[in-house]
Protein backbone atom coordinates (compact mmCIF):
# COMPACT_ATOMS: atom_id res chain seq x y z
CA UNK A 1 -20.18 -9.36 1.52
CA UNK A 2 -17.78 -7.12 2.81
CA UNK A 3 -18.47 -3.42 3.60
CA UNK A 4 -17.14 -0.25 1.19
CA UNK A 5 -14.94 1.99 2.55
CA UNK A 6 -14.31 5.86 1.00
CA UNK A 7 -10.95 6.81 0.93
CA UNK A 8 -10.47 10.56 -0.16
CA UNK A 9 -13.08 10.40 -3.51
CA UNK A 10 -12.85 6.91 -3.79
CA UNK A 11 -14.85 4.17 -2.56
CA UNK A 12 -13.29 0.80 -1.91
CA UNK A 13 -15.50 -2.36 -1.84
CA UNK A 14 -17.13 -4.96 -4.00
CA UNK A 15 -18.15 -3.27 -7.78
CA UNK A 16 -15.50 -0.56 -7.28
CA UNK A 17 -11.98 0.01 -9.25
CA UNK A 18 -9.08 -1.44 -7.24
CA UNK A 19 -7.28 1.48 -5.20
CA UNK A 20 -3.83 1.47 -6.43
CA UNK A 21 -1.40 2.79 -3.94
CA UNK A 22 2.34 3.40 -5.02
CA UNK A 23 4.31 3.47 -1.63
CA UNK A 24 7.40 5.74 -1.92
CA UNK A 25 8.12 5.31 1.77
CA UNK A 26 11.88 6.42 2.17
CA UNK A 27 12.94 5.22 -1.12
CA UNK A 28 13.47 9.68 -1.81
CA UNK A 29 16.09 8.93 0.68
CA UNK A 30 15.31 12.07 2.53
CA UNK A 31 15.69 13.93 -0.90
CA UNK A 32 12.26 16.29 -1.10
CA UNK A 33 13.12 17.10 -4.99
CA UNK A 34 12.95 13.37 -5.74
CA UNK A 35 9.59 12.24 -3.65
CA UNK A 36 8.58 15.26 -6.12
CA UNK A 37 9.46 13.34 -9.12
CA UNK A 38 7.94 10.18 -7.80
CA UNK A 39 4.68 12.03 -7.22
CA UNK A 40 4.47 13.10 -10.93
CA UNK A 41 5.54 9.90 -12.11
CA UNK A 42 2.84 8.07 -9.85
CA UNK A 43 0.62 10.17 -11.46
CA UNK A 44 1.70 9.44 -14.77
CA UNK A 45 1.43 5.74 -14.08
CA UNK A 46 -2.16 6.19 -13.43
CA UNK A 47 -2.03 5.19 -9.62
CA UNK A 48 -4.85 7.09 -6.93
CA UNK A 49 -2.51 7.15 -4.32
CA UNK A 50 0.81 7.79 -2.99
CA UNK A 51 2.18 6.85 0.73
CA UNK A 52 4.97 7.80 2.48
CA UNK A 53 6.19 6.69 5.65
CA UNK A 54 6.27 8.47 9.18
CA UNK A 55 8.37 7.98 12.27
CA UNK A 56 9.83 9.75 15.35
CA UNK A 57 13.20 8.31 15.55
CA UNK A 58 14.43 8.60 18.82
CA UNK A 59 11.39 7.32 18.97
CA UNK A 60 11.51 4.45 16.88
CA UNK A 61 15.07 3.13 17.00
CA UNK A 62 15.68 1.14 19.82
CA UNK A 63 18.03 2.57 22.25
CA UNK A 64 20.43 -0.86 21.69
CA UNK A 65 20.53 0.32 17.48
CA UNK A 66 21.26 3.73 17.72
CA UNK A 67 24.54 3.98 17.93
CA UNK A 68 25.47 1.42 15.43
CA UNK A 69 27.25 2.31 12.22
CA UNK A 70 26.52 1.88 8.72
CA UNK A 71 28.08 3.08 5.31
CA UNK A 72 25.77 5.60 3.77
CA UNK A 73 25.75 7.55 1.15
CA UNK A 74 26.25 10.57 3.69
CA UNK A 75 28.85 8.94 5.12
CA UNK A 76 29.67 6.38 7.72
CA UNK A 77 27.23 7.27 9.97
CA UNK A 78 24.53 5.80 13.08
CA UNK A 79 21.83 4.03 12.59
CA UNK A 80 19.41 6.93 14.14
CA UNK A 81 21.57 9.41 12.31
CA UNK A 82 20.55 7.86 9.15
CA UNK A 83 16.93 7.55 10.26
CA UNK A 84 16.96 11.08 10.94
CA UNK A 85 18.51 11.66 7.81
CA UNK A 86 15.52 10.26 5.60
CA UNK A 87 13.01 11.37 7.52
CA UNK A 88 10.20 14.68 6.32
CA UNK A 89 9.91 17.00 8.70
CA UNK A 90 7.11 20.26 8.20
CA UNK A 91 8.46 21.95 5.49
CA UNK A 92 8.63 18.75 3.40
CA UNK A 93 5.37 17.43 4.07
CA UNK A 94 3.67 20.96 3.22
CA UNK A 95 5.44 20.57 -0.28
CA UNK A 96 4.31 16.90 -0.72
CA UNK A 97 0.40 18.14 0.36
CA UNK A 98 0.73 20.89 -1.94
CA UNK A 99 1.88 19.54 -4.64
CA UNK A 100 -0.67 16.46 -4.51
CA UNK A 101 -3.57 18.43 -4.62
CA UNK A 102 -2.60 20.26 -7.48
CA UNK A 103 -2.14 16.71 -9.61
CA UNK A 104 -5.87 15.24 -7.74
CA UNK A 105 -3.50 12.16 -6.79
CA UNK A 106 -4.38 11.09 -2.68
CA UNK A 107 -1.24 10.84 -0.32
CA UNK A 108 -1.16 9.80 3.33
CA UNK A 109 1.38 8.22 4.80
CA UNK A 110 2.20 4.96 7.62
CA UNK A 111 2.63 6.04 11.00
CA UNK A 112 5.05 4.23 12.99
CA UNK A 113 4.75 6.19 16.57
CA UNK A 114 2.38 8.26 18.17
CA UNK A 115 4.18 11.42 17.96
CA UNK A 116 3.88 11.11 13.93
CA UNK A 117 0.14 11.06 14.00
CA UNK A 118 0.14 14.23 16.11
CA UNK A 119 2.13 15.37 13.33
CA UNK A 120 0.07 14.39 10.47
CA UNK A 121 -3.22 15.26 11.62
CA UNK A 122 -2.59 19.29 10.62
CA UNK A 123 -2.51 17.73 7.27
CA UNK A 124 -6.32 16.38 7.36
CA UNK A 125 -4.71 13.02 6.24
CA UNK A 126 -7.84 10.96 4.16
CA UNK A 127 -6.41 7.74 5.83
CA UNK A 128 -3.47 6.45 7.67
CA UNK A 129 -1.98 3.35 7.70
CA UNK A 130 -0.81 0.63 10.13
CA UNK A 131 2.39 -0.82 9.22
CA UNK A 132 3.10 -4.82 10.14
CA UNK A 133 5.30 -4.04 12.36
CA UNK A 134 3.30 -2.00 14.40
CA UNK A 135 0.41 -3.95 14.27
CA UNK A 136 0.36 -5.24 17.88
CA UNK A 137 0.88 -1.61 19.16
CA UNK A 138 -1.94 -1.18 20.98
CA UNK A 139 -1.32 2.62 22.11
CA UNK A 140 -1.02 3.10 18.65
CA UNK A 141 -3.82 1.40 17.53
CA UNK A 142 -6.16 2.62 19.43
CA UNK A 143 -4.86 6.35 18.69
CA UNK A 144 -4.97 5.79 15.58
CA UNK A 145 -8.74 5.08 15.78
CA UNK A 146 -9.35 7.62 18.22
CA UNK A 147 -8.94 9.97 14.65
CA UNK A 148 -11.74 8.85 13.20
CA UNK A 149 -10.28 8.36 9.93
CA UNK A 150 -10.27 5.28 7.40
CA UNK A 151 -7.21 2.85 8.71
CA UNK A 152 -5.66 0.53 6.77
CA UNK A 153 -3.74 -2.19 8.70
CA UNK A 154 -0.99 -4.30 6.74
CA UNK A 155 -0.21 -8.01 8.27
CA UNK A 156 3.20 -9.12 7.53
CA UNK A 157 4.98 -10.93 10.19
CA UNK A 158 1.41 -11.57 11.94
CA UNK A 159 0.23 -14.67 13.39
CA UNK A 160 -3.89 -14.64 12.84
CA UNK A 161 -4.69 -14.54 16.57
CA UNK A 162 -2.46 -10.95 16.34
CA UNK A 163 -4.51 -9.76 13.72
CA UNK A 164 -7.47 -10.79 14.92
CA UNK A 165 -6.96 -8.97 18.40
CA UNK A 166 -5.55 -6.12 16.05
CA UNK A 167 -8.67 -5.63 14.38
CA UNK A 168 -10.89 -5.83 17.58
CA UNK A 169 -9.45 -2.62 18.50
CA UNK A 170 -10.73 -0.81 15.31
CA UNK A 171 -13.93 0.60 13.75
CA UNK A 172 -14.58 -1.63 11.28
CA UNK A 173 -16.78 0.36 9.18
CA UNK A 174 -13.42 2.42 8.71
CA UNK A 175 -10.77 -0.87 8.28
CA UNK A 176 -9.13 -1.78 5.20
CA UNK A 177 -7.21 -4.97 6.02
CA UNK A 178 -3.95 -5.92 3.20
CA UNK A 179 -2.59 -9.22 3.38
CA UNK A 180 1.73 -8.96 3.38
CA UNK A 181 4.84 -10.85 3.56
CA UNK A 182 7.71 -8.90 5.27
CA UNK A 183 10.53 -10.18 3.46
CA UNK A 184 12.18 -7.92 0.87
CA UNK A 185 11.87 -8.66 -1.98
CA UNK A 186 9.60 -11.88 -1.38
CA UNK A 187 10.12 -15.22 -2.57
CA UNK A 188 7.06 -16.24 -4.88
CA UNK A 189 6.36 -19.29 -2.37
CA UNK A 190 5.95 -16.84 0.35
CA UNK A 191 3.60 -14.79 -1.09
CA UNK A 192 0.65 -16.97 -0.10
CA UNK A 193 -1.96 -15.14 -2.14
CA UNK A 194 -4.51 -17.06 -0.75
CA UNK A 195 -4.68 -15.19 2.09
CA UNK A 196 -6.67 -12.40 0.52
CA UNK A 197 -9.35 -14.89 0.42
CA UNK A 198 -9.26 -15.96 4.14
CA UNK A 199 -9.21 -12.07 5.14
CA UNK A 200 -11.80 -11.90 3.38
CA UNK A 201 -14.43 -14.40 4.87
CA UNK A 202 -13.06 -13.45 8.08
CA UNK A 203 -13.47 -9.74 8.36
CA UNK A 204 -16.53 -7.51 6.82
CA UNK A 205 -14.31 -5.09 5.83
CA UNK A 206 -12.80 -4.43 2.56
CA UNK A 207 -9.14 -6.52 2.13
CA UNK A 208 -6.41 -5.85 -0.02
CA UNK A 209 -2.41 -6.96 -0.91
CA UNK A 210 0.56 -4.79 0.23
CA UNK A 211 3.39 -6.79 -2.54
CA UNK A 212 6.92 -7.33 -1.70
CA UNK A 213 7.85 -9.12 -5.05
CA UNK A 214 9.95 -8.53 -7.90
CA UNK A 215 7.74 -8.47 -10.81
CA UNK A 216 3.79 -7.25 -11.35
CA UNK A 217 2.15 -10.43 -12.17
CA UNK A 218 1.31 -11.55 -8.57
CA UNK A 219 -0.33 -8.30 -7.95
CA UNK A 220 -2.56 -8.72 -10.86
CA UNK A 221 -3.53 -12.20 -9.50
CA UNK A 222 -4.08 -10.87 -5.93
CA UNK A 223 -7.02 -8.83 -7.61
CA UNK A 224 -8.22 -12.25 -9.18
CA UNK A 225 -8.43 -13.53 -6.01
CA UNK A 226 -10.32 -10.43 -4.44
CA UNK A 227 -7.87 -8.06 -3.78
CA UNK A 228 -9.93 -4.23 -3.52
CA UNK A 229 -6.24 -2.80 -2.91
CA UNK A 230 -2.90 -3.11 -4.11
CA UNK A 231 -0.01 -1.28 -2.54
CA UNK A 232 3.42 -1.32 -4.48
CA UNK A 233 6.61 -0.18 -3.54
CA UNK A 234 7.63 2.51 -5.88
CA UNK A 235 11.07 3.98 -6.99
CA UNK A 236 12.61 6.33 -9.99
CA UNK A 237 14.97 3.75 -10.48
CA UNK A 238 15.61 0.36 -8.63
CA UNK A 239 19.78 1.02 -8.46
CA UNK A 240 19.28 3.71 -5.92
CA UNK A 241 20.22 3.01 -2.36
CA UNK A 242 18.25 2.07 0.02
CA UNK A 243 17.08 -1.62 1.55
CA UNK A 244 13.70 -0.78 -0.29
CA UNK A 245 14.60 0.21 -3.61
CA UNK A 246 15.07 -3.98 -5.03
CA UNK A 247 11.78 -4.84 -3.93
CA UNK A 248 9.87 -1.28 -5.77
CA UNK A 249 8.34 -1.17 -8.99
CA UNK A 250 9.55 1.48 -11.72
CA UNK A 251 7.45 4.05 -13.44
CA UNK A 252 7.18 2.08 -16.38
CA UNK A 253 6.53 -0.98 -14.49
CA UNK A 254 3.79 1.09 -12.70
CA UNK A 255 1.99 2.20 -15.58
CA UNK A 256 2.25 -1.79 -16.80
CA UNK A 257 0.90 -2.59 -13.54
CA UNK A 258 -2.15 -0.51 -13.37
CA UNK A 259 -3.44 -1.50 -16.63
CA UNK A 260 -2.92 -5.31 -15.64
CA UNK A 261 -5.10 -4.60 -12.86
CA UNK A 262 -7.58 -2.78 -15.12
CA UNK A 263 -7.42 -5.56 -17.74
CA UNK A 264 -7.82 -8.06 -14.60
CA UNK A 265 -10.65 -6.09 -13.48
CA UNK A 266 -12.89 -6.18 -16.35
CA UNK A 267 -11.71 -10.29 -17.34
CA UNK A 268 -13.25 -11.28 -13.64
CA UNK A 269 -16.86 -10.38 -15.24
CA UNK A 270 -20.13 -11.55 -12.97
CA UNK A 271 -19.51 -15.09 -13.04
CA UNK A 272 -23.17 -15.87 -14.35
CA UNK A 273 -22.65 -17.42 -17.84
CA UNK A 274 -24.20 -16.15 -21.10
CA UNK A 275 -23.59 -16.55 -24.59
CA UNK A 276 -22.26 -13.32 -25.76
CA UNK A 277 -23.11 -11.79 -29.31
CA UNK A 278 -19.39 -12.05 -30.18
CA UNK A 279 -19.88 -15.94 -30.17
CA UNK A 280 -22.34 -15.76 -32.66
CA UNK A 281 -21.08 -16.18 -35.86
CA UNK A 282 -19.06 -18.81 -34.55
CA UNK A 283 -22.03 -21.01 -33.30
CA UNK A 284 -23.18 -20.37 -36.50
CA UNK A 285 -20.61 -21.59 -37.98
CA UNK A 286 -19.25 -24.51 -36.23
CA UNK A 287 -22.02 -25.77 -34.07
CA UNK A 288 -23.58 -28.70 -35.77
CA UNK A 289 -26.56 -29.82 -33.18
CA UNK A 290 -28.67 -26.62 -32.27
């Protein structure tokens, strides 16, 4: 059986409530007032955690990208322009900390370069996590568990020899594994739930589903099939610009969300049959040999 991980106050594993993470990335659009109103709405939702997403960009924009141009709502603008554009800096960040302990709702945030988890780290982040496409980034893998804090690695795009070598370079009493397709939104036939399950007897670590779909009822089956997280793009309102915003979930469809998890939760049961006293009266009633 695969190991329990704690995460802030929560403890991921076998037994426990699914950790519900609503990923707000850069759907704010680099707009601190409105990753403000996703926080509260999160919240309201019913969710334990929010994540954001952090990157250097000269960084993280390949030189060949940079200087391409693209119709924003800022303009007609570069690519790394518009990366910088979206992306928290200090100030931001201290708001989003602050603000997050005062609703007792976790945050922490992807790191996509090493720089970022320099930057983080004044923050006393509970966990970070590895996004698929940095995966095989070994520098930043093994930085990243150089911290000593809870990782959660996400494995879209990854061939099972990657993740496996991946993994090798982590603690795994501190790994959290989520199974992913990369494709935005993703087609139901690409969502190969299954996977959750082959994590699963693969790693001794707890395993969990990072959902690119339009809809929540995949999600709730990922927890059916063993799912101990479930990560959900997450967005005021699924019109707004940005490449993430058609694949994102809604507040209302949040707060539906977390109670079909709940609801999915407590229908698993222990799988050990019994007759319950609610049958009762009708084996009373309609059994005829007793």
């Amino acid at each position: 059986m695969a190991k329990e991980l704690k995460i802030g106050k929560h403890i991921i594993g076998s037994g426990h409530p699914t950790y519900i993470i609503a990923e707000i990335g850069i759907n704010h659009n680099g707009d601190i007032d409105i990753a403000e109103k996703m926080i509260r709405a999160a919240k309201k939702a019913g969710v334990d955690a929010v994540k954001f997403q952090k990157r250097t960009p000269l960084l993280c924009v390949p030189p060949e990208e940079r200087n391409k141009m693209r119709e924003t709502p800022w303009g007609y603008i570069t690519y790394l322009e518009y990366r910088e554009h979206v992306e928290f800096g200090q100030e931001e960040y201290t708001r989003i900390d602050k603000l997050c302990k005062s609703l007792d709702i976790d945050w922490f945030a992807s790191v996509w370069d090493e720089e970022s988890i320099d930057f983080l780290e004044q923050f006393d982040p509970i966990a970070y996590k590895v996004p698929s496409a940095s995966l095989t980034d070994t520098a930043l893998v093994d930085k990243l568990n150089a911290t000593g804090r809870p990782i959660i690695l996400s494995t879209g795009m990854s061939t099972m020899e990657e993740i496996r070598k991946s993994v090798s370079h982590f603690d795994i009493d501190r790994l959290a594994i989520t199974h992913a397709t990369s494709a935005y939104p993703c087609k139901p036939e690409e969502l190969n739930l299954r996977m959750v399950q082959t994590l699963a007897n693969e790693f001794d670590c707890p395993v969990g589903y990072s959902g690119h779909e339009t809809g929540l009822v995949p999600s709730a089956v990922a927890v059916g099939l063993g799912a101990q997280i479930i990560e959900r793009h997450f967005t005021l309102d699924r019109a707004m610009w940005g490449t993430d915003q058609s694949a994102s979930v809604e507040p209302g469809g949040m707060e539906r969300l977390v109670k079909y998890i709940r609801v999915t939760e407590k229908a698993l049961g222990d799988g050990v049959k019994k007759v319950y006293d609610s049958e009762r009266p009708s084996w009373n009633k309609l059994r005829r040999v007793k």
